[in-house]
N, C-alpha and C. Protein backbone atom coordinates (compact mmCIF):
# COMPACT_ATOMS: atom_id res chain seq x y z
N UNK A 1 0.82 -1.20 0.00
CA UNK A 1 0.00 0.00 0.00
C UNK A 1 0.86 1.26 0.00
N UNK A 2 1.89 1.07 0.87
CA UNK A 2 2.88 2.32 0.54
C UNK A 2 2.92 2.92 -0.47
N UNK A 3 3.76 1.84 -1.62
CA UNK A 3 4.27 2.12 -2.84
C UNK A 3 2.63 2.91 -3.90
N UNK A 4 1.94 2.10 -3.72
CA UNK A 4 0.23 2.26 -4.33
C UNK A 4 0.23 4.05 -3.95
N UNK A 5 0.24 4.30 -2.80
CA UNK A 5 -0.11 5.85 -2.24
C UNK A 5 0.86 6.66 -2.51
N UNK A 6 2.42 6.49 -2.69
CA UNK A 6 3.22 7.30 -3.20
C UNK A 6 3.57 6.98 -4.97
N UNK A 7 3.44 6.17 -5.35
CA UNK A 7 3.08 6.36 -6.79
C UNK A 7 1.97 7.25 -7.10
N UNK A 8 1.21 7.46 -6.55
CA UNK A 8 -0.34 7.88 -6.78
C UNK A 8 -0.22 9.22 -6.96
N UNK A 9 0.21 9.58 -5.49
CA UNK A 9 0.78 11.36 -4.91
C UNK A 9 1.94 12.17 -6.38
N UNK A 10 2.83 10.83 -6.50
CA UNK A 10 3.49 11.03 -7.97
C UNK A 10 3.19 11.44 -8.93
N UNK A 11 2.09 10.45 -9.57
CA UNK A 11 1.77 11.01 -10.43
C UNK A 11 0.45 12.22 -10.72
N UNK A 12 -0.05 12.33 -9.49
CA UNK A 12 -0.79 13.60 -9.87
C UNK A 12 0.41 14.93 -9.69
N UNK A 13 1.28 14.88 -8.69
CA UNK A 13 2.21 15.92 -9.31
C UNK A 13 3.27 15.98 -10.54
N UNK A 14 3.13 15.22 -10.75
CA UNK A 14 4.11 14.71 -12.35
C UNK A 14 3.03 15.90 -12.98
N UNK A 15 2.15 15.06 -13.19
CA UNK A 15 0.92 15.63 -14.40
C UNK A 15 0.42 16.82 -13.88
N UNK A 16 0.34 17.51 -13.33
CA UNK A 16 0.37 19.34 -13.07
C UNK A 16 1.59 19.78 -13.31
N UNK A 17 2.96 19.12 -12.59
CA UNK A 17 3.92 19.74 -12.74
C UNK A 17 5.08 19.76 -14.40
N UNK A 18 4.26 18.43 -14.98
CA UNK A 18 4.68 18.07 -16.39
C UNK A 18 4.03 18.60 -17.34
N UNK A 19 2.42 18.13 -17.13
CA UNK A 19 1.63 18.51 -18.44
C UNK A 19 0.73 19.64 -17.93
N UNK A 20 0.81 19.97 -16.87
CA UNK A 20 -0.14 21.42 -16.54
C UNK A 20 -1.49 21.30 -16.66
N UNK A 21 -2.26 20.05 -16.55
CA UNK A 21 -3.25 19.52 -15.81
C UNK A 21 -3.10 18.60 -14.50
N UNK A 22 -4.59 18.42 -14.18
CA UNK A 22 -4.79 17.14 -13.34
C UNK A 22 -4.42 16.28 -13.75
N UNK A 23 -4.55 14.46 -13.18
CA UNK A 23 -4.98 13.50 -13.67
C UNK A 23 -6.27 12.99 -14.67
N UNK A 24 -7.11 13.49 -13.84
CA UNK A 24 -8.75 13.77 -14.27
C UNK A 24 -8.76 14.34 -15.61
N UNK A 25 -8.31 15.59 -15.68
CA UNK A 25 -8.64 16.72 -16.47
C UNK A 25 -7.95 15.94 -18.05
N UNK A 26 -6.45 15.36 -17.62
CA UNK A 26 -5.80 15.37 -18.40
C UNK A 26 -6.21 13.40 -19.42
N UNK A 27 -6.98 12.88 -18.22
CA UNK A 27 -7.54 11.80 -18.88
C UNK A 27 -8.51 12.14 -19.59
N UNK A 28 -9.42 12.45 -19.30
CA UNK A 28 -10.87 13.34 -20.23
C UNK A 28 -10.32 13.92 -21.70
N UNK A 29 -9.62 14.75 -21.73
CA UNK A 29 -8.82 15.16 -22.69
C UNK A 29 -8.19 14.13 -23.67
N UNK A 30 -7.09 13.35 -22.76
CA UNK A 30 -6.54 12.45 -24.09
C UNK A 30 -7.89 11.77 -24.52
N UNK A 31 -9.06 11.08 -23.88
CA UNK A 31 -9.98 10.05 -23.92
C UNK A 31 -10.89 10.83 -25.44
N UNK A 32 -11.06 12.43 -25.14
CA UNK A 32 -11.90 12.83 -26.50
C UNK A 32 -10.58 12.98 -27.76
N UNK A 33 -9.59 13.39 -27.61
CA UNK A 33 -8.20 13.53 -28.31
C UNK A 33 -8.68 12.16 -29.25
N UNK A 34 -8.42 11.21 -28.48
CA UNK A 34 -7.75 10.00 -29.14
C UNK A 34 -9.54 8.92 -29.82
N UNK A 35 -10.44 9.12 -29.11
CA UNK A 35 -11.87 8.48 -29.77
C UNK A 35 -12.72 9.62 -30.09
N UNK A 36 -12.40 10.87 -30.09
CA UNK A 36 -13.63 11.76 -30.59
C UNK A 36 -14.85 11.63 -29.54
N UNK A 37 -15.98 12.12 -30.08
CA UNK A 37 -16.60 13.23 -29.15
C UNK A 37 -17.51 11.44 -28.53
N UNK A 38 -17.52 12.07 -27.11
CA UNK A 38 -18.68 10.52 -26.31
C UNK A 38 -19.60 11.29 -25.62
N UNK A 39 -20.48 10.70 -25.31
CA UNK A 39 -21.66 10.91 -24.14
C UNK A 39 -20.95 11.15 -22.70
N UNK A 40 -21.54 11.53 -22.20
CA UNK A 40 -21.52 11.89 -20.71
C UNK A 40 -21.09 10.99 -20.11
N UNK A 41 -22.19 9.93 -19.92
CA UNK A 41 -22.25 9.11 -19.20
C UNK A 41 -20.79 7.73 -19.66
N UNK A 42 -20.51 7.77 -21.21
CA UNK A 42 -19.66 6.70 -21.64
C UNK A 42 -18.32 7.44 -20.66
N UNK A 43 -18.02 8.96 -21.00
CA UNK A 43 -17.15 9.54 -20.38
C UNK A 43 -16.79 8.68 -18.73
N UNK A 44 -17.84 8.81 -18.02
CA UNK A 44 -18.09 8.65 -16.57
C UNK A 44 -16.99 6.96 -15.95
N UNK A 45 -18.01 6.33 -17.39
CA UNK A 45 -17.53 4.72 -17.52
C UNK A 45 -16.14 4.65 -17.97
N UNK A 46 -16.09 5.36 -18.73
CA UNK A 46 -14.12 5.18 -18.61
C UNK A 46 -13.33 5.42 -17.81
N UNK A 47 -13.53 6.46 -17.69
CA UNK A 47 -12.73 7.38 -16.67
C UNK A 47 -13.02 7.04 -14.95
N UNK A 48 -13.65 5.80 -14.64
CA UNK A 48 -14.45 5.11 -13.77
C UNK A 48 -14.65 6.46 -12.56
N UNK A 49 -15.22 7.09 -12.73
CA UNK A 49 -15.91 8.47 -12.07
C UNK A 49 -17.33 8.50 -12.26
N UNK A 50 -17.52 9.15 -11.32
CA UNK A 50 -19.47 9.05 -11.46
C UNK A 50 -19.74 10.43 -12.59
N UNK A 51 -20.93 9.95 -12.75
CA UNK A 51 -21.33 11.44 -13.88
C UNK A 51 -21.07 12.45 -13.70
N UNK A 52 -21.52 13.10 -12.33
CA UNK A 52 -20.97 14.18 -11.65
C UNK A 52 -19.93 14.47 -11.41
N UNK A 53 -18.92 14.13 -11.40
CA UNK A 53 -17.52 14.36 -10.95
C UNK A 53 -17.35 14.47 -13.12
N UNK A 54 -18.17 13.78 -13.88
CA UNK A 54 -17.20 14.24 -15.63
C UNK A 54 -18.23 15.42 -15.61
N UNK A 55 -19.11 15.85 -15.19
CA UNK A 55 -20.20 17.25 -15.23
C UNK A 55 -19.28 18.62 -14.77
N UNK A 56 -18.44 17.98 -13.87
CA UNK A 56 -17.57 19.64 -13.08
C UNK A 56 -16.47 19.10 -14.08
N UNK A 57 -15.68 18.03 -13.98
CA UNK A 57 -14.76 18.17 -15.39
C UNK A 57 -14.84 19.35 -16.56
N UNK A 58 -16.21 18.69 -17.29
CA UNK A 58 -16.61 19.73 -18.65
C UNK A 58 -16.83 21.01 -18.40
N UNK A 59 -17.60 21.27 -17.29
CA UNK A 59 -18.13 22.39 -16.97
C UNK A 59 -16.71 23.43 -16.77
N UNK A 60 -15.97 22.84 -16.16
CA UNK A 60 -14.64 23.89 -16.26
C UNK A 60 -13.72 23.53 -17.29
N UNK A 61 -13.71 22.44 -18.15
CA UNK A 61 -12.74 22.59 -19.20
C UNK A 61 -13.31 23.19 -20.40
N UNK A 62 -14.71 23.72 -20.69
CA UNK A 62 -15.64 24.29 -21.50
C UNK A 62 -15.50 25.50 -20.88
N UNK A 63 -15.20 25.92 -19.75
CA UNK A 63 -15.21 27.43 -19.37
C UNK A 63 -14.15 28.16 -19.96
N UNK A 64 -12.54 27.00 -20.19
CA UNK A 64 -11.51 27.58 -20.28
C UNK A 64 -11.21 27.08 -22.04
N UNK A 65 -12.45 26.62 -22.33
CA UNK A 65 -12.36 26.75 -24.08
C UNK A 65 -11.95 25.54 -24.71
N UNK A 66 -11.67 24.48 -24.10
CA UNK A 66 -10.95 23.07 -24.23
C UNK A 66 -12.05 21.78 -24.62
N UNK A 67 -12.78 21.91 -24.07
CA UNK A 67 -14.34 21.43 -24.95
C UNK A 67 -15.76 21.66 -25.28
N UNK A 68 -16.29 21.60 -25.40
CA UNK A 68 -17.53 21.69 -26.08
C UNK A 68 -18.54 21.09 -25.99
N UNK A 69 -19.97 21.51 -25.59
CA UNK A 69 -21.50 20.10 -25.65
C UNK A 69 -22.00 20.32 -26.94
N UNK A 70 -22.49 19.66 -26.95
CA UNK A 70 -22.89 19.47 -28.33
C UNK A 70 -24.40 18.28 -28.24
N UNK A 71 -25.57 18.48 -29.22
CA UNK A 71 -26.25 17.69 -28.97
C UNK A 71 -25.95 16.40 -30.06
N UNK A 72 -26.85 15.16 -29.76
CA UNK A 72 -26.10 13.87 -30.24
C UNK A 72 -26.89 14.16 -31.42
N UNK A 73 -26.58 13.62 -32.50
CA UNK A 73 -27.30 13.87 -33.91
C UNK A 73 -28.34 13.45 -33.94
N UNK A 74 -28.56 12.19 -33.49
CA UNK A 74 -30.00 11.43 -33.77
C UNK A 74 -31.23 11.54 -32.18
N UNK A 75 -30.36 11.51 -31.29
CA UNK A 75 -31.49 11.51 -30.07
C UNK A 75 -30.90 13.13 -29.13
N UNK A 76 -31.57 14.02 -29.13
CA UNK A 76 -31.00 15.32 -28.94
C UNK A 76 -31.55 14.89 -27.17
N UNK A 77 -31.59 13.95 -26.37
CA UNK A 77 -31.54 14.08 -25.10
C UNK A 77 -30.19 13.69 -24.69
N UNK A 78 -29.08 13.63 -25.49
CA UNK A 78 -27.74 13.30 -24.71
C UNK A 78 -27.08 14.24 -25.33
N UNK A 79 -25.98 14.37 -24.30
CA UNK A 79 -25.77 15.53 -24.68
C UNK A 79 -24.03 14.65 -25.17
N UNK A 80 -23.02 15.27 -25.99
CA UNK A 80 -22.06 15.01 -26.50
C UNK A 80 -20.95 15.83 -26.12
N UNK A 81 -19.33 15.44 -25.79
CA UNK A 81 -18.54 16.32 -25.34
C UNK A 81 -17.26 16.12 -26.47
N UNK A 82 -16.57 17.12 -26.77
CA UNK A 82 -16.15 16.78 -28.21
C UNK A 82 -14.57 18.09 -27.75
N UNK A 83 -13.96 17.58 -28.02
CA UNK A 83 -12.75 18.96 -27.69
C UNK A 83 -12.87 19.46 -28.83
N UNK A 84 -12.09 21.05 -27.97
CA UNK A 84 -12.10 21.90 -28.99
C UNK A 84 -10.63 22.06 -29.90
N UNK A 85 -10.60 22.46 -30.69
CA UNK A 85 -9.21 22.92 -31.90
C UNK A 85 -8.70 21.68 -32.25
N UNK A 86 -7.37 21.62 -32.49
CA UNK A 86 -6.73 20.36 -33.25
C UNK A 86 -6.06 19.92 -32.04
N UNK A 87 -5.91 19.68 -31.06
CA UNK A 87 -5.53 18.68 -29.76
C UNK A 87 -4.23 18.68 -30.42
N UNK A 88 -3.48 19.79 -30.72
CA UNK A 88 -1.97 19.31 -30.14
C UNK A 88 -1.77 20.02 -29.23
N UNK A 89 -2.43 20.63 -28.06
CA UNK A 89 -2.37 21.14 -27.01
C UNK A 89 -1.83 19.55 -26.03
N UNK A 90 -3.22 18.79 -26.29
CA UNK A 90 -3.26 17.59 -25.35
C UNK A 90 -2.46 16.59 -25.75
N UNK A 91 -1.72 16.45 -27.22
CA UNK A 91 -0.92 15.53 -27.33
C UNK A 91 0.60 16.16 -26.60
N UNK A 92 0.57 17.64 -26.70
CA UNK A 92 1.94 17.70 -25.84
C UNK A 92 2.24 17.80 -24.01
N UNK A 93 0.38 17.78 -24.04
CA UNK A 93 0.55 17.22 -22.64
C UNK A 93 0.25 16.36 -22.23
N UNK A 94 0.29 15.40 -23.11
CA UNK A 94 0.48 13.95 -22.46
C UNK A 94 1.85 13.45 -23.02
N UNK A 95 2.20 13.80 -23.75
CA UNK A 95 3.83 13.54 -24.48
C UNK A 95 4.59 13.67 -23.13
N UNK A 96 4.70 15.13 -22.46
CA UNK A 96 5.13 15.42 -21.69
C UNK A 96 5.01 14.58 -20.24
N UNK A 97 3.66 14.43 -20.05
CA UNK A 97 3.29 13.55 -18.97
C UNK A 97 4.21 12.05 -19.24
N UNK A 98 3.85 11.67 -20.34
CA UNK A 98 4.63 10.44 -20.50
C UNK A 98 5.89 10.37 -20.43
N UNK A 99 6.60 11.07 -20.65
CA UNK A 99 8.14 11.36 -20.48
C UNK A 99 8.87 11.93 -18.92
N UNK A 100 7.74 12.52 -17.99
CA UNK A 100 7.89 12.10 -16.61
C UNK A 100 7.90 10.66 -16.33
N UNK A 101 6.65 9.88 -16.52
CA UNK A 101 6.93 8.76 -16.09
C UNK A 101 8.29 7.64 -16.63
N UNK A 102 8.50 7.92 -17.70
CA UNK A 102 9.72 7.20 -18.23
C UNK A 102 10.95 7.65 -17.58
N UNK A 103 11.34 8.49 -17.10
CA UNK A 103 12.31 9.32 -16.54
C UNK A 103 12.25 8.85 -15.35
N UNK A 104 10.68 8.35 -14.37
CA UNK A 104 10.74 7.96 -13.03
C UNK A 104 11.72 6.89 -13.18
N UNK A 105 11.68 5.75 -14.35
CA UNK A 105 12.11 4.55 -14.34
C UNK A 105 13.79 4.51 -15.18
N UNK A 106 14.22 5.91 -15.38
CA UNK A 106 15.42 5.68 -16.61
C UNK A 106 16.88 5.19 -16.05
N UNK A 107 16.86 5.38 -14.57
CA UNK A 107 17.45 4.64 -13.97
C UNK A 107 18.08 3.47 -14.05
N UNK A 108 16.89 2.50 -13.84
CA UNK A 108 17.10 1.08 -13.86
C UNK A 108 17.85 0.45 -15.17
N UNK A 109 18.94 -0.44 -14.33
CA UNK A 109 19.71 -1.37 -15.47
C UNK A 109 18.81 -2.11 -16.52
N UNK A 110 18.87 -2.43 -17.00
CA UNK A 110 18.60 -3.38 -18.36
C UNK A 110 17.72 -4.79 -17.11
N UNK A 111 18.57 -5.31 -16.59
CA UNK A 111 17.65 -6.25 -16.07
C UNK A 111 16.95 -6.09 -14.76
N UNK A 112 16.79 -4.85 -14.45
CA UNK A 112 15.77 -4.12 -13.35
C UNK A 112 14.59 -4.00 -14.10
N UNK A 113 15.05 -3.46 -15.43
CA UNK A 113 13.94 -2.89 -15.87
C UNK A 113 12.64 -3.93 -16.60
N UNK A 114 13.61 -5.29 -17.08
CA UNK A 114 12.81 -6.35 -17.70
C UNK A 114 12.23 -7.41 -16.25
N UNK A 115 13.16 -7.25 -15.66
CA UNK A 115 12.23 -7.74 -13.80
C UNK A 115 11.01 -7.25 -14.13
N UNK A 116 10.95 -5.60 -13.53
CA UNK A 116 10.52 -5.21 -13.49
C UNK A 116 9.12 -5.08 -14.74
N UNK A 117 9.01 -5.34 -15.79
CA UNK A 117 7.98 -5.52 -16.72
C UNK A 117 7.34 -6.79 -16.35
N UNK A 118 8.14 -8.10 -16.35
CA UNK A 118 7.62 -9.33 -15.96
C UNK A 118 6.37 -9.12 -14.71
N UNK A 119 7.14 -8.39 -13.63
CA UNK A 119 6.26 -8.34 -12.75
C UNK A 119 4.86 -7.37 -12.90
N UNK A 120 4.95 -6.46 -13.68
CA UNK A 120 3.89 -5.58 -14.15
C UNK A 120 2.85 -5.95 -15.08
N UNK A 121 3.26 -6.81 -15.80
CA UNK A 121 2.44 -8.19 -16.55
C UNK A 121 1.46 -8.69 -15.48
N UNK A 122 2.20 -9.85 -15.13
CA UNK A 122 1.93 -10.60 -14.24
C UNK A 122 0.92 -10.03 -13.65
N UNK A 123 0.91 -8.82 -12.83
CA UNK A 123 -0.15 -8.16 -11.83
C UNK A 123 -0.66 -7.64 -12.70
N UNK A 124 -1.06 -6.76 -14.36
CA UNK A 124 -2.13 -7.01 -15.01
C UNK A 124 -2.67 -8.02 -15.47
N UNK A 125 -2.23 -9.35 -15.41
CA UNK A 125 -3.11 -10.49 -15.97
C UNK A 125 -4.06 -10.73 -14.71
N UNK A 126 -3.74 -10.38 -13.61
CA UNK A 126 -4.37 -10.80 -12.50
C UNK A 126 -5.67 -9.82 -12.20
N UNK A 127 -5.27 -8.56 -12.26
CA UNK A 127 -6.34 -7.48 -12.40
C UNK A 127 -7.44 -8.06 -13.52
């Protein structure tokens, strides 16, 4: 649990102090970046957050111009969240984000580092 809570603390300051978002903010972002515009609620399900918590998301990343509602084409009771401009804003802040975390690990020898994958496997096959 240690390691779990200071990885954690990590990387939300990585990602303010790297890519100049949240975690949150900055997942929402790559998530419309990389699949285009989703529902609310699909948002919620990825990003495993309740609706409300992706409602204050949009609501302030639409304040500061970064996305957009939009109604759904065919059933105008959902509403659609779609970023705004050409997202190389968000690809260089997650470029960036990603290149903190590689840097946490640039350290490690050659066979720290393939340990180290084996075991990261392993505990995603189990998840």
């Amino acid at each position: 649990m240690h390691f779990v809570k200071a990885f954690d603390g990590w990387v939300r300051r990585a990602s303010v102090a790297q890519a100049g978002e949240s975690v949150p903010r900055l997942q929402l972002l790559y998530e419309l970046h990389c699949n285009g515009p989703r529902k609310m609620a699909d948002l919620a399900d990825t990003l495993g957050v309740t609706p409300r918590a992706v409602t204050t998301l949009v609501d302030a990343l639409e304040g500061e111009d970064l996305v957009k509602r939009r109604a759904h084409p065919t059933d105008r009771r959902i509403t659609m969240i779609d970023i705004t401009g050409d997202g190389s804003k968000v690809e260089q802040q997650f470029a960036a984000f990603q290149q903190s975390v590689l840097d946490l690990f640039a350290d490690l020898d050659e066979a720290d580092a393939a340990a180290m994958q084996r075991v990261f496997q392993a505990v995603l096959k189990r998840m």
